[in-house]
Protein backbone atom coordinates (compact mmCIF):
# COMPACT_ATOMS: atom_id res chain seq x y z
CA UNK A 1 141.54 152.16 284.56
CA UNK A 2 138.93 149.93 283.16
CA UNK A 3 139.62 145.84 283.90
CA UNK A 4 140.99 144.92 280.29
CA UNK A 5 143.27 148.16 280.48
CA UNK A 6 144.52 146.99 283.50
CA UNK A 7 145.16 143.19 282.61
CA UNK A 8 147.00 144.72 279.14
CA UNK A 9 149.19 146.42 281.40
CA UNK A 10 149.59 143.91 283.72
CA UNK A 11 150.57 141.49 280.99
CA UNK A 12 153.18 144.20 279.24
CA UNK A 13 154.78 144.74 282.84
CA UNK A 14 154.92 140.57 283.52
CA UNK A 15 157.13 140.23 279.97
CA UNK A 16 159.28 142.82 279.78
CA UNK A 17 160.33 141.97 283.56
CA UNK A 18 160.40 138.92 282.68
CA UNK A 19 162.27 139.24 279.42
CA UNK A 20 164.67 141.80 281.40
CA UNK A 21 165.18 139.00 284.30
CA UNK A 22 166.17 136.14 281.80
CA UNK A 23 168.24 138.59 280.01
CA UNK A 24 170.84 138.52 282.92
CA UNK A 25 170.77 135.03 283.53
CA UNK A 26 174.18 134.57 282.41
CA UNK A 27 174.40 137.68 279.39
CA UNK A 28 178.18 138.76 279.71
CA UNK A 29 179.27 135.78 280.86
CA UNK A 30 182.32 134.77 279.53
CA UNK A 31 181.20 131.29 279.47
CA UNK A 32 178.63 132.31 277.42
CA UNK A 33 180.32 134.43 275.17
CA UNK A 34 182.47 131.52 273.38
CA UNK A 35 181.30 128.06 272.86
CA UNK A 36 184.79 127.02 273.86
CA UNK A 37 183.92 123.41 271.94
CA UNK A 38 183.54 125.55 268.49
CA UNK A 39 185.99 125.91 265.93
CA UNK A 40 188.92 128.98 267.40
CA UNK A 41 187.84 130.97 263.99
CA UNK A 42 186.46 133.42 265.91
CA UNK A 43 183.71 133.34 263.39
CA UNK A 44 180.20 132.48 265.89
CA UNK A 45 177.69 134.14 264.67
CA UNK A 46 175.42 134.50 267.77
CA UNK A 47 171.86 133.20 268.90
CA UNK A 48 171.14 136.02 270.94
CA UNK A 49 167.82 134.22 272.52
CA UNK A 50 166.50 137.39 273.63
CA UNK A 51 163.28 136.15 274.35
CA UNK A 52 164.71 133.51 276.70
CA UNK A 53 167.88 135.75 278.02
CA UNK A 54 170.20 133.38 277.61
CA UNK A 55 172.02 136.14 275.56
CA UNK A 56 174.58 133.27 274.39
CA UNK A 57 176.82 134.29 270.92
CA UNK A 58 176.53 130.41 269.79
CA UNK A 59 178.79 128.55 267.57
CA UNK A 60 177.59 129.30 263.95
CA UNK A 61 180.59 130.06 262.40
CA UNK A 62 178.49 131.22 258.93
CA UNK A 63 181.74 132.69 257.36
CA UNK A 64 184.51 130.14 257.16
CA UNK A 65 182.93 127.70 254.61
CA UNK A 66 182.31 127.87 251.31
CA UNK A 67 179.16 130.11 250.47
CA UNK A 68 178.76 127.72 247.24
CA UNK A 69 177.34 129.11 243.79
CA UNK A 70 175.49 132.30 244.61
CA UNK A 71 172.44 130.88 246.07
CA UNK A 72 173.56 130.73 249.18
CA UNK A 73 173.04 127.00 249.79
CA UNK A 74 176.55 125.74 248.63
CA UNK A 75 174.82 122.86 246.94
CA UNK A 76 174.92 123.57 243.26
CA UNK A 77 170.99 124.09 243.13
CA UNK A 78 168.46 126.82 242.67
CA UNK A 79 165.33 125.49 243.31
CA UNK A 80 162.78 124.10 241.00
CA UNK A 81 161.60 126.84 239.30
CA UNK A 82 158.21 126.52 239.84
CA UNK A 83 158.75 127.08 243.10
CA UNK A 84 157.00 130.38 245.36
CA UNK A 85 157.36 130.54 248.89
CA UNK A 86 153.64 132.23 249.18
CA UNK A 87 152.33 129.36 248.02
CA UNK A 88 152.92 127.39 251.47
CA UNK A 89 152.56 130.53 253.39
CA UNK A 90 149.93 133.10 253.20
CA UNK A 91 149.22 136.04 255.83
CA UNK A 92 146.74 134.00 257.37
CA UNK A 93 149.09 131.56 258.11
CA UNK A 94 151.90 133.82 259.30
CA UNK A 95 149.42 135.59 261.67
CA UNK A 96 148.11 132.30 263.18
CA UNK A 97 151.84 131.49 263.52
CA UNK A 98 152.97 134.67 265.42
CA UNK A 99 149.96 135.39 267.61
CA UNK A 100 151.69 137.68 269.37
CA UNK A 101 154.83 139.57 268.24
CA UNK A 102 153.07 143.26 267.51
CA UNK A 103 151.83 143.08 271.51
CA UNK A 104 152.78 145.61 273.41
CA UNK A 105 155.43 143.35 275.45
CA UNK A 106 157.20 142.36 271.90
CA UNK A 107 159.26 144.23 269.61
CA UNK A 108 158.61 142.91 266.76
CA UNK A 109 156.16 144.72 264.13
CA UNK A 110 159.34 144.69 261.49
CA UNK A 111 158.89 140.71 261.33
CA UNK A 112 156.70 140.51 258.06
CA UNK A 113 155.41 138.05 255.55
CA UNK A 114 156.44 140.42 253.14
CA UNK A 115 159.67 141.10 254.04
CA UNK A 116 160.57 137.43 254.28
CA UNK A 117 159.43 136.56 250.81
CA UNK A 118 161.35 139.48 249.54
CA UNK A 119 164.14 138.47 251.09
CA UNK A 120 163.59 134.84 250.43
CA UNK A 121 163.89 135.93 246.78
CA UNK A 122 167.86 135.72 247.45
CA UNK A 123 167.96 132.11 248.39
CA UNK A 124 165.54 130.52 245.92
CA UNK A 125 166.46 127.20 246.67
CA UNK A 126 164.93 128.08 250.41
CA UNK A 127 161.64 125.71 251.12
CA UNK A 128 161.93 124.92 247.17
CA UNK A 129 163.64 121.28 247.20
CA UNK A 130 162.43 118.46 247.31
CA UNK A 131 158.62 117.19 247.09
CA UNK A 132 156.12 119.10 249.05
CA UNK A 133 156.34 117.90 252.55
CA UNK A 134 160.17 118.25 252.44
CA UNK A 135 159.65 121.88 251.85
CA UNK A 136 156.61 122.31 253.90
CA UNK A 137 159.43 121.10 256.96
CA UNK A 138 162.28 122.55 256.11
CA UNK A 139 160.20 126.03 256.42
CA UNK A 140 158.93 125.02 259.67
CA UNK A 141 162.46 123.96 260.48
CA UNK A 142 163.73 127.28 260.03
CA UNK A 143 160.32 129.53 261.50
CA UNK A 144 160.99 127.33 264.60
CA UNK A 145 164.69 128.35 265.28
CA UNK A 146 164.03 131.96 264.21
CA UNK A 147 161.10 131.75 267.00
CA UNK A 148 163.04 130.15 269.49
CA UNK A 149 165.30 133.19 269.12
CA UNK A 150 163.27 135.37 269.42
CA UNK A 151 161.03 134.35 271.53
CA UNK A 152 159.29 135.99 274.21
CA UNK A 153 157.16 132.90 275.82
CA UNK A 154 157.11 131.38 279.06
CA UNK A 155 155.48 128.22 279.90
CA UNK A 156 151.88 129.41 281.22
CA UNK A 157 151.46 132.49 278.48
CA UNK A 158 148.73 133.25 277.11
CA UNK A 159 148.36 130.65 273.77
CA UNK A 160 151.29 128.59 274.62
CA UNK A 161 154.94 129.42 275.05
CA UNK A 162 154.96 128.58 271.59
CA UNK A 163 152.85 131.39 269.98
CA UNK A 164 155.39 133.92 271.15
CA UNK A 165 158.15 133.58 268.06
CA UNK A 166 159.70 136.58 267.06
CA UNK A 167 158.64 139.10 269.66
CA UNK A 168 162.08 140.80 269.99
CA UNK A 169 164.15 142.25 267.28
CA UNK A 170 167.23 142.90 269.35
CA UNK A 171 168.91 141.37 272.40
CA UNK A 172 166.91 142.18 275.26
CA UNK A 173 169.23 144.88 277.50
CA UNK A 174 171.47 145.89 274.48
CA UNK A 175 169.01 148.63 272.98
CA UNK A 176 170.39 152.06 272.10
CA UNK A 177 174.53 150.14 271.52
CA UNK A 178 174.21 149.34 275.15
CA UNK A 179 176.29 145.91 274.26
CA UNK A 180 179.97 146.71 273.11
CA UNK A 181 181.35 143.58 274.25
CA UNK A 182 180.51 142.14 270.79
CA UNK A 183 183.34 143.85 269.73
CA UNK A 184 186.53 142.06 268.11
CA UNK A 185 189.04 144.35 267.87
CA UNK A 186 191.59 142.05 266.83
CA UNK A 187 189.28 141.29 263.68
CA UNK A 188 191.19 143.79 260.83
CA UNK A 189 189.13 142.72 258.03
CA UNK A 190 186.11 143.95 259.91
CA UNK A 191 187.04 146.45 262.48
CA UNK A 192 183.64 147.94 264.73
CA UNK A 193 183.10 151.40 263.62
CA UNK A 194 182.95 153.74 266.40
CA UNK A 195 179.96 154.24 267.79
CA UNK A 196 178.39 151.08 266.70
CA UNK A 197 177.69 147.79 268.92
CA UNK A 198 177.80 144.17 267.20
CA UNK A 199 174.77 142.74 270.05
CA UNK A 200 172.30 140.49 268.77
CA UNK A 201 169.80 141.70 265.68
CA UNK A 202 167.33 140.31 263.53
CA UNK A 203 165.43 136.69 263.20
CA UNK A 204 168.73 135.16 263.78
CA UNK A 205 169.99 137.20 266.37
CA UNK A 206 173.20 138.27 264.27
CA UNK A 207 176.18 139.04 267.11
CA UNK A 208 179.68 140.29 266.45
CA UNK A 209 181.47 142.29 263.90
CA UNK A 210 182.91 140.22 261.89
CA UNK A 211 179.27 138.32 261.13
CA UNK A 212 177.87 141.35 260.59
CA UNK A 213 180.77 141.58 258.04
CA UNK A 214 180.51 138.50 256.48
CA UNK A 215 176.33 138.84 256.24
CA UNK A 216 176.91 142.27 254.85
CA UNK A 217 179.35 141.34 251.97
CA UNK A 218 177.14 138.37 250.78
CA UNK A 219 173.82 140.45 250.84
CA UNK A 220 175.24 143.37 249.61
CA UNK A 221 174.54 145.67 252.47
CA UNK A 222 177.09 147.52 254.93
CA UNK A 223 175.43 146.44 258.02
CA UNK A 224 178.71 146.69 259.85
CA UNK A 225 178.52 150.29 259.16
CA UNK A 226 174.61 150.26 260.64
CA UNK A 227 174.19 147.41 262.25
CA UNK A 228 170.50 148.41 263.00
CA UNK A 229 169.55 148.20 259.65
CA UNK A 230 169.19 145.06 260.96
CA UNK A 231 166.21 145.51 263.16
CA UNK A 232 164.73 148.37 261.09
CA UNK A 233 164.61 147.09 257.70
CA UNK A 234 161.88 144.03 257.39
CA UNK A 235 163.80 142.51 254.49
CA UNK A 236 167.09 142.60 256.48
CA UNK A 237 165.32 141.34 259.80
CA UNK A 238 164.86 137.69 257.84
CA UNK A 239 167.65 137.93 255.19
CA UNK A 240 170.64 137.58 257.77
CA UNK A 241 168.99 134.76 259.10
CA UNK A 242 168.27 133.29 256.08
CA UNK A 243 171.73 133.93 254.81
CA UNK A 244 172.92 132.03 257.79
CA UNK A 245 170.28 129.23 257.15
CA UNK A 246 171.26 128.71 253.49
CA UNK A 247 174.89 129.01 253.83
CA UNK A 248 177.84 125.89 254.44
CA UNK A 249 180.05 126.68 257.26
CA UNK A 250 183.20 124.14 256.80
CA UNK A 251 183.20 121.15 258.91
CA UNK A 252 179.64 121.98 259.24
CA UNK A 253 176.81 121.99 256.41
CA UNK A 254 174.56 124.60 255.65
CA UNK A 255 171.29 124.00 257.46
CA UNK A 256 169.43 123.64 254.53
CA UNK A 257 171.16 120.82 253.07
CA UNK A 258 170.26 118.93 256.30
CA UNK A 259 166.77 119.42 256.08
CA UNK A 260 165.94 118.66 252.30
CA UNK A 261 168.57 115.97 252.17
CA UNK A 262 171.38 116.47 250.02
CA UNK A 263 174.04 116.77 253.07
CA UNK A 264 175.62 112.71 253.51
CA UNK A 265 177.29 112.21 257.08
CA UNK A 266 180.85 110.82 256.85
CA UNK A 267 181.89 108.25 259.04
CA UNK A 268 182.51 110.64 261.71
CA UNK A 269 179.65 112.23 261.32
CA UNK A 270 177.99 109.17 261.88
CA UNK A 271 180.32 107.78 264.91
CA UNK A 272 179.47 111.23 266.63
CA UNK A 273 175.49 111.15 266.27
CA UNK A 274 175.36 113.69 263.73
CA UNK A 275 172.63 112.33 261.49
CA UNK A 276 169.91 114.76 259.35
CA UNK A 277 166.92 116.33 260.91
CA UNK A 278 166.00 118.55 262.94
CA UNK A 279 168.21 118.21 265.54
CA UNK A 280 170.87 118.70 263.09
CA UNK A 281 170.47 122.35 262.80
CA UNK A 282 170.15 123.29 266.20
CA UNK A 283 173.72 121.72 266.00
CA UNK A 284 174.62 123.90 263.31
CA UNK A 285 173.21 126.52 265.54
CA UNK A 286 174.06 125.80 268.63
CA UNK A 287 175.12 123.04 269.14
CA UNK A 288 178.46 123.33 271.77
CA UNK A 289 175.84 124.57 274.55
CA UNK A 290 172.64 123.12 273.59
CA UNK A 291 173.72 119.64 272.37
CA UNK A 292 174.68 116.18 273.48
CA UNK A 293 172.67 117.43 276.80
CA UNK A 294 169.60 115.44 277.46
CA UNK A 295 167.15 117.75 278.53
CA UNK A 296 168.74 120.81 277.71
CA UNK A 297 165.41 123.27 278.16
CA UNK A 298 166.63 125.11 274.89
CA UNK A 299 166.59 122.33 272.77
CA UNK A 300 163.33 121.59 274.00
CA UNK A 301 161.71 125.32 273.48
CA UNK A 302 163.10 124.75 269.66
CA UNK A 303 161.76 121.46 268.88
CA UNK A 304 158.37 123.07 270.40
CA UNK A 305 158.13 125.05 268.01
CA UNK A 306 159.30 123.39 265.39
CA UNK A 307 156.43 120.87 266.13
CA UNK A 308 154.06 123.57 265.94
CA UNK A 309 154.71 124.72 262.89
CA UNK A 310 154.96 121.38 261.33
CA UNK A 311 151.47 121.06 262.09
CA UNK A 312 149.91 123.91 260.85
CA UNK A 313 151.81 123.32 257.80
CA UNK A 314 150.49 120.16 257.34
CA UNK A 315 153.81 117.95 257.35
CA UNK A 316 155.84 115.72 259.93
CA UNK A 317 159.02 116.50 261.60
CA UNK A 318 161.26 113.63 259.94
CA UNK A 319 163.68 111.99 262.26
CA UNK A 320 166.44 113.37 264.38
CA UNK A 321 164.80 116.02 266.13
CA UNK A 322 166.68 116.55 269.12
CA UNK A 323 170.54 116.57 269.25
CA UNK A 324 170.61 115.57 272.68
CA UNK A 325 173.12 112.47 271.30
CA UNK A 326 174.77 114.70 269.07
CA UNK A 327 178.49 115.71 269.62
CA UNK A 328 178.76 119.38 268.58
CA UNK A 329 181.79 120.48 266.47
């Protein structure tokens, strides 16, 4: 075995052990299965951090609020008109951005600048409000949770922890339906279909039946049926996160309104901490185990890369990045 043979596999072994370690941190957990300080919808949609293990289903809640007027943003707008997502991010960009995803260690070849822009083509309001460095953020806003994810980092890898974004396209330790306890089988309106597990897919890390529902009916698609279309199709790997991005989730507002400005924080919004930026949408995200915790290590690996991206994008990261004085809903 030659020496750079032998450091490649050294390297594949040291991630997926160490992916495959985190993994069963506290995956299956009950405590991590419901963010008990969420709405009792039943509705979370999952973060499934595979890249970090935390395997946590989150607090998202994308499907009891309002989806709005069709563009997914519940805001009444559809972008400028003028606007193209290629024009603030070219292949050269996106490779720079995700150094490492097609490694041997990752998973994640089906993350493409292609199939985001076609499935940006949904949501044209996405990264299209707003004058240019409000766009230029709110897509770094949204490549930063999507890495965070999906990440497969660690603090000393190679390029920074922070060059490792969407290196897994499924929950690390669920592959071939090895998950089923992403199953609601009190949810009638969408039952699991036998056979099928509900674990933690795409960009977003979609988890449970009923979001896999809920994403299905608004893009048209009966993932519930095949859930993996969500980690085999490229378009589908970034349009259920996207969906979840762009869409208002009653008491909570749709991630994109936060970041180009058009969501106002009552009173109680207000009293609570809850204030636009960044920090907002991790909130959104989530925000019952990740916020109002000073320090929280997650919080921290998002911002990272939020930061990241803001630079190479050529924009700042507003205000409110970290929801460590935020009270999640």
């Amino acid at each position: 075995m030659t020496p750079r043979s032998w450091v490649t596999t050294a390297l594949t072994l040291t991630l997926t052990l160490l992916g495959l370690a985190l993994a069963c941190v506290d995956d299956g957990s009950p405590a991590t299965q419901t963010d008990t300080s969420a709405n009792t919808s039943g509705d979370e949609t999952g973060d499934g951090d595979p890249g970090d293990g935390d395997g946590d289903p989150g607090d998202g809640d994308p499907g009891d609020g309002d989806p709005g007027d069709g563009d997914g943003d519940g805001d009444g707008e559809t972008g400028d008109g003028d606007c193209e997502l290629a024009d603030l991010l070219d292949q050269a960009m996106w490779d720079q951005m995700f150094l490492h995803k097609d490694d041997p260690a990752c998973s994640g070849s089906n993350y493409t600048l292609p199939g985001l822009l076609e499935a940006a083509a949904m949501f044209p309001s996405f990264a299209c409000e707003g004058d240019d460095a409000t766009r230029r953020r709110e897509l770094a806003a949204f490549l930063g949770q999507i890495s965070h994810e999906t990440t497969g980092g660690w603090p000393a890898a190679p390029d920074g922890p922070f060059s490792w974004g969407l290196c897994f396209i499924e929950e690390v330790g669920c592959q071939d339906n090895g998950c089923p306890q992403y199953c609601d089988p009190n949810n009638v309106q969408y039952p699991c279909a036998p056979g099928r597990t509900y674990h933690g897919r795409g960009a977003i890390q979609l988890s449970w039946n009923y979001n896999y529902g809920q994403a299905g009916d608004a893009l048209g698609v009966d993932i519930l049926a095949e859930p993996d279309l969500v980690k085999n199709d490229p378009k589908l790997a970034t349009q259920t996160a996207l969906w979840f991005w762009m869409t208002e989730q009653l008491p909570k507002p749709s991630a994109h309104a936060v970041m180009v400005g058009s969501w106002m924080p009552s009173a109680n919004d207000l009293a609570l901490g809850r204030v636009p930026g960044f920090g907002m949408t991790t909130n959104i995200i989530n925000g019952g185990l990740e916020c109002n915790m000073p320090g929280n290590a997650k919080v921290e690996d998002r911002v990272g890369f939020f930061m990241r991206y803001a630079d190479l994008l050529g924009t700042d990261v507003g205000d409110a990045v970290y929801c460590d004085m935020m009270t999640p809903y």
